[in-house]
N, C-alpha and C. Protein backbone atom coordinates (compact mmCIF):
# COMPACT_ATOMS: atom_id res chain seq x y z
N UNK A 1 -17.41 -14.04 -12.99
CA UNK A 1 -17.57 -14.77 -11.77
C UNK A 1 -18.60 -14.06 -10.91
N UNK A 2 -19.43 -14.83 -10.54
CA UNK A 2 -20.64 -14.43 -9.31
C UNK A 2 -19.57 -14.20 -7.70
N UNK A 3 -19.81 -13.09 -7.14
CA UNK A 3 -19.28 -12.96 -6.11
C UNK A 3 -19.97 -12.49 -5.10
N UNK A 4 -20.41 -12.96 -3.77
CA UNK A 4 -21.47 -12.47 -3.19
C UNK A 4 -20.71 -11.75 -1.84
N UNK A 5 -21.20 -10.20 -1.69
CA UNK A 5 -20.45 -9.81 -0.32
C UNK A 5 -21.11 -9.49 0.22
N UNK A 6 -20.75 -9.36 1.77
CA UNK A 6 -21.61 -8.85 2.65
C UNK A 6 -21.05 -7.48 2.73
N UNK A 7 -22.50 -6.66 3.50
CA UNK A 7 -21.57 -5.37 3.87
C UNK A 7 -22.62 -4.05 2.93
N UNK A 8 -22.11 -2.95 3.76
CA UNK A 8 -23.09 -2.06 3.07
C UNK A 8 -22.73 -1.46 1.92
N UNK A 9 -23.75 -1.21 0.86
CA UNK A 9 -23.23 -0.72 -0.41
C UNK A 9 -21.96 0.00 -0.48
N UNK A 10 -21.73 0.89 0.37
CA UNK A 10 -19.97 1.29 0.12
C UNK A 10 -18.90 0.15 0.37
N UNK A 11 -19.55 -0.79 1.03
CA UNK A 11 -18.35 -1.75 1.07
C UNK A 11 -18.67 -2.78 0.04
N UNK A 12 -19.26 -2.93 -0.91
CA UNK A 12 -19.65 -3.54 -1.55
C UNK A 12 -19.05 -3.11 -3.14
N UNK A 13 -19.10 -1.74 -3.23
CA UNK A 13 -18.66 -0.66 -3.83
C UNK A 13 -17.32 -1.18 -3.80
N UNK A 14 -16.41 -0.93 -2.85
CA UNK A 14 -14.78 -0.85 -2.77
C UNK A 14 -14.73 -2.07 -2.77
N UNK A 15 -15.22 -3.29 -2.67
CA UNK A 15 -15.03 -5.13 -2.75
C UNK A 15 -14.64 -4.97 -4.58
N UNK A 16 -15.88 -4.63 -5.23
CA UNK A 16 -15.96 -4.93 -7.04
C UNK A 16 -14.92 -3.79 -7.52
N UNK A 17 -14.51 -2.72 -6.94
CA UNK A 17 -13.45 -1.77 -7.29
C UNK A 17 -11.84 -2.30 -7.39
N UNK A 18 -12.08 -3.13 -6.12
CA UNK A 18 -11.11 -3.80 -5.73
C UNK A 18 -10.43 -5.63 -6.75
N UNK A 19 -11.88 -5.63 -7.00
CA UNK A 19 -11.90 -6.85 -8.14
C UNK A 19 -11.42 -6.84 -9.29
N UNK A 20 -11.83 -5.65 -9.52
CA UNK A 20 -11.80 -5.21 -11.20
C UNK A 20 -10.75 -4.63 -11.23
N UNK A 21 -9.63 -4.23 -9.98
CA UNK A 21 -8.48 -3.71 -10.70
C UNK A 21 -6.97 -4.92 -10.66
N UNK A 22 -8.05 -6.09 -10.02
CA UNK A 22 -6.35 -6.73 -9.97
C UNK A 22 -7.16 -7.97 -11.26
N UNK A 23 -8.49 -7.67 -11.88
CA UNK A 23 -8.94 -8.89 -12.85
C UNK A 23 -7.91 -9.39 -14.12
N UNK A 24 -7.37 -8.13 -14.31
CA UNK A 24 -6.12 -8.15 -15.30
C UNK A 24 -5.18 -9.44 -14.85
N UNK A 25 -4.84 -9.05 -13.95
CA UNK A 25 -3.65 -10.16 -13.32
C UNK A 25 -3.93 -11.31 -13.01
N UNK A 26 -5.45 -11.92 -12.41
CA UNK A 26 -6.17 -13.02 -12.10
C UNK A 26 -5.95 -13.61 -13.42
N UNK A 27 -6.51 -12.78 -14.66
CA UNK A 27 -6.65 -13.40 -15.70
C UNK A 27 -5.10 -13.57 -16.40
N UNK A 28 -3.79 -13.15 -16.21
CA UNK A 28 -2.67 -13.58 -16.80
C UNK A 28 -2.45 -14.92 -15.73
N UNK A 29 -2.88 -14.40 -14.77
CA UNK A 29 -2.25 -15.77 -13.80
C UNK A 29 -3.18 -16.95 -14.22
N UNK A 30 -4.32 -17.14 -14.50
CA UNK A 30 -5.15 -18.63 -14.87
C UNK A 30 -4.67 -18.86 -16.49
N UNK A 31 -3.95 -18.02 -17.12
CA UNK A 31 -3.44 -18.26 -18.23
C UNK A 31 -1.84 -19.10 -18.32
N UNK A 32 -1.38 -18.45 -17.19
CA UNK A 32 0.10 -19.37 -16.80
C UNK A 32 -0.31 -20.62 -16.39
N UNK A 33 -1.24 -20.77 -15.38
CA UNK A 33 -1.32 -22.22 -14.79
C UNK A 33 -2.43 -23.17 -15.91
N UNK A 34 -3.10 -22.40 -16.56
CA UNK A 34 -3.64 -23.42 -17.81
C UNK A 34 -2.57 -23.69 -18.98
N UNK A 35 -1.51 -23.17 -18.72
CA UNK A 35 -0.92 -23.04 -19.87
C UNK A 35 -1.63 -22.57 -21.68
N UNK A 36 -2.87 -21.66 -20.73
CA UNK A 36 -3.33 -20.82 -22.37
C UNK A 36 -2.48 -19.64 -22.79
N UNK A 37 -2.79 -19.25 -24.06
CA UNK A 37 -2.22 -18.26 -25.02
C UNK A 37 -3.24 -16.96 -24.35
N UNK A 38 -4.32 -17.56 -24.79
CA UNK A 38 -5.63 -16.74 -24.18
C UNK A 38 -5.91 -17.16 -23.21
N UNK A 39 -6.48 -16.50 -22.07
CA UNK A 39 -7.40 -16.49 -21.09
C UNK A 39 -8.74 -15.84 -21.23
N UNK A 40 -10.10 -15.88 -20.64
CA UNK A 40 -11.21 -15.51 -21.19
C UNK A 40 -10.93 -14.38 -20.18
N UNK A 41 -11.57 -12.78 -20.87
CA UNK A 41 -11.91 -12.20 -19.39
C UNK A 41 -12.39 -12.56 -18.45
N UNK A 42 -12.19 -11.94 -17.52
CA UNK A 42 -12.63 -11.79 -16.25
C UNK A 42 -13.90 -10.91 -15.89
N UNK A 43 -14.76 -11.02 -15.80
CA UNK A 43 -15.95 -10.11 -15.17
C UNK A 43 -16.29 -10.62 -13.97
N UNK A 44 -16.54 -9.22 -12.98
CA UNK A 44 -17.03 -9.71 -11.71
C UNK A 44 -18.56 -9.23 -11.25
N UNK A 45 -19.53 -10.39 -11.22
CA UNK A 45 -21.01 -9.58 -10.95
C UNK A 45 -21.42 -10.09 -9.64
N UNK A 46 -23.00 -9.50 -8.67
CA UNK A 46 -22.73 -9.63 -7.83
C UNK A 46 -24.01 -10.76 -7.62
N UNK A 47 -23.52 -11.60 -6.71
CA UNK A 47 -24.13 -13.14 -6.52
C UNK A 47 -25.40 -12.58 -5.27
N UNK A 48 -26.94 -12.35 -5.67
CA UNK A 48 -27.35 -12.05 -4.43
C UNK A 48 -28.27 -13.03 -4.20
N UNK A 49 -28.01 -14.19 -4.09
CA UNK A 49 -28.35 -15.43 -3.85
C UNK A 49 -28.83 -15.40 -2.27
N UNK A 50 -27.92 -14.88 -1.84
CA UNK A 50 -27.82 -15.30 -0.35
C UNK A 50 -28.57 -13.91 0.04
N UNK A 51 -28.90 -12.51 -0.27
CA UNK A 51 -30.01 -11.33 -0.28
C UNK A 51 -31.73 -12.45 -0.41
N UNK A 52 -31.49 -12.71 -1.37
CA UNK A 52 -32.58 -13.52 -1.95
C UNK A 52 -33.44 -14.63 -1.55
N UNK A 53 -32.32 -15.24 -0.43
CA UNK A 53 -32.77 -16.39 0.47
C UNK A 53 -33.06 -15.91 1.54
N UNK A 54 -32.20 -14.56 2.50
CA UNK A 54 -32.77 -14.16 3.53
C UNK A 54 -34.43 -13.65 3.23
N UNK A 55 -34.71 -12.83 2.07
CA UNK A 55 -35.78 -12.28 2.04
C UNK A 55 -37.05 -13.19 1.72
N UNK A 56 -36.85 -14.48 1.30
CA UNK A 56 -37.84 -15.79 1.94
C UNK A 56 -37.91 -15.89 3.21
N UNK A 57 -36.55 -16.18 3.37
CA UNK A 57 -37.00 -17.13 4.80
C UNK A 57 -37.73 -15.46 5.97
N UNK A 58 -37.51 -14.69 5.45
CA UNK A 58 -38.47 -13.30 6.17
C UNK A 58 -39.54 -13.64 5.71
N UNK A 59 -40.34 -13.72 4.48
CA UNK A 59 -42.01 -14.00 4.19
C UNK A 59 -42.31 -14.92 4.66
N UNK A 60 -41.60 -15.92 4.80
CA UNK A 60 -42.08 -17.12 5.55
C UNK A 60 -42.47 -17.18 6.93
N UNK A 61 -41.32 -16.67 7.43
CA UNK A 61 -41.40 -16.20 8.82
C UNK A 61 -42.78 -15.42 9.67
N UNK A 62 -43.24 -14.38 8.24
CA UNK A 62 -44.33 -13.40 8.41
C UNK A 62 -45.24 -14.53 8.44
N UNK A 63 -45.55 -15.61 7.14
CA UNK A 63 -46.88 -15.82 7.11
C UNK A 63 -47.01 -17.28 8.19
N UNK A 64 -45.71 -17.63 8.70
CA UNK A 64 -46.05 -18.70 10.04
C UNK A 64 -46.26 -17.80 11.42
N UNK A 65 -46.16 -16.56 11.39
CA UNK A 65 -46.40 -15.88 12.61
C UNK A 65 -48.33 -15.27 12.19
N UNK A 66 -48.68 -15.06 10.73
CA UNK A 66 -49.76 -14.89 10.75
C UNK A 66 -51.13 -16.27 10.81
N UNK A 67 -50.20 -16.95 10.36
CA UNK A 67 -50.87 -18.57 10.59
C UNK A 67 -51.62 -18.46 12.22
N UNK A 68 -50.51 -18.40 12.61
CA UNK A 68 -50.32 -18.66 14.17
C UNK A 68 -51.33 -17.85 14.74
N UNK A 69 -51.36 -16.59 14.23
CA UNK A 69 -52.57 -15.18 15.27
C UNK A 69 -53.75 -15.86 14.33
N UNK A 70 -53.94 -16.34 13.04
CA UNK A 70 -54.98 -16.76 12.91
C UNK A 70 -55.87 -17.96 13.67
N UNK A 71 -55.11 -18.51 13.97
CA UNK A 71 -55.10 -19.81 14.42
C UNK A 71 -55.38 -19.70 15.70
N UNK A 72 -54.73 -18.34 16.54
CA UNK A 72 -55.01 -17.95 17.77
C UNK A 72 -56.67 -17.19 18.10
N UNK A 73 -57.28 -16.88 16.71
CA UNK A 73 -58.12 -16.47 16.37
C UNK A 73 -59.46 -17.17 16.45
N UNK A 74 -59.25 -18.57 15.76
CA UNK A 74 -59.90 -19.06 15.42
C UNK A 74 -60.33 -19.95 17.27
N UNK A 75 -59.20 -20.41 17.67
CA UNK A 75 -59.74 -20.51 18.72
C UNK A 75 -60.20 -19.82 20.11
N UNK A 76 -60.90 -18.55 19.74
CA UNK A 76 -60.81 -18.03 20.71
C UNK A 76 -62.66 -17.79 20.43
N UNK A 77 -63.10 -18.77 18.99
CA UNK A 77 -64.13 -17.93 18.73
C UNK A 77 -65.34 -18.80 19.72
């Protein structure tokens, strides 16, 4: 499972520490309510989707503020 947290690497740290020790039990419990024999493991990785989107909408941000001084540029000539 993709899991995305906020928070600084130590808390990010104790979130997947915290994941991985109750994954055992997640995974008997989706085995009771599927009524499987098996359940697939459980792995928990980290979703940085939302890292990934802030750090666009930052370049973007840069190159409409450099647009802009260009633009402030251009008419000043």
């Amino acid at each position: 499972m993709y899991v995305s947290v906020l928070g600084s690497d130590t808390e990010k740290q104790a979130t997947f520490d915290g994941l991985d020790s109750v994954a055992s039990h997640l995974r008997s419990r989706v085995a009771q309510q599927l009524r499987l024999r098996v359940a697939p493991e459980i792995q928990f990785k980290e979703d940085d989707t939302i890292a990934r989107a802030a750090r666009i909408e930052s370049l973007l941000a840069d190159v409409k503020k450099q647009d802009a001084a260009a633009a402030r540029g251009r008419e000043d000539d």
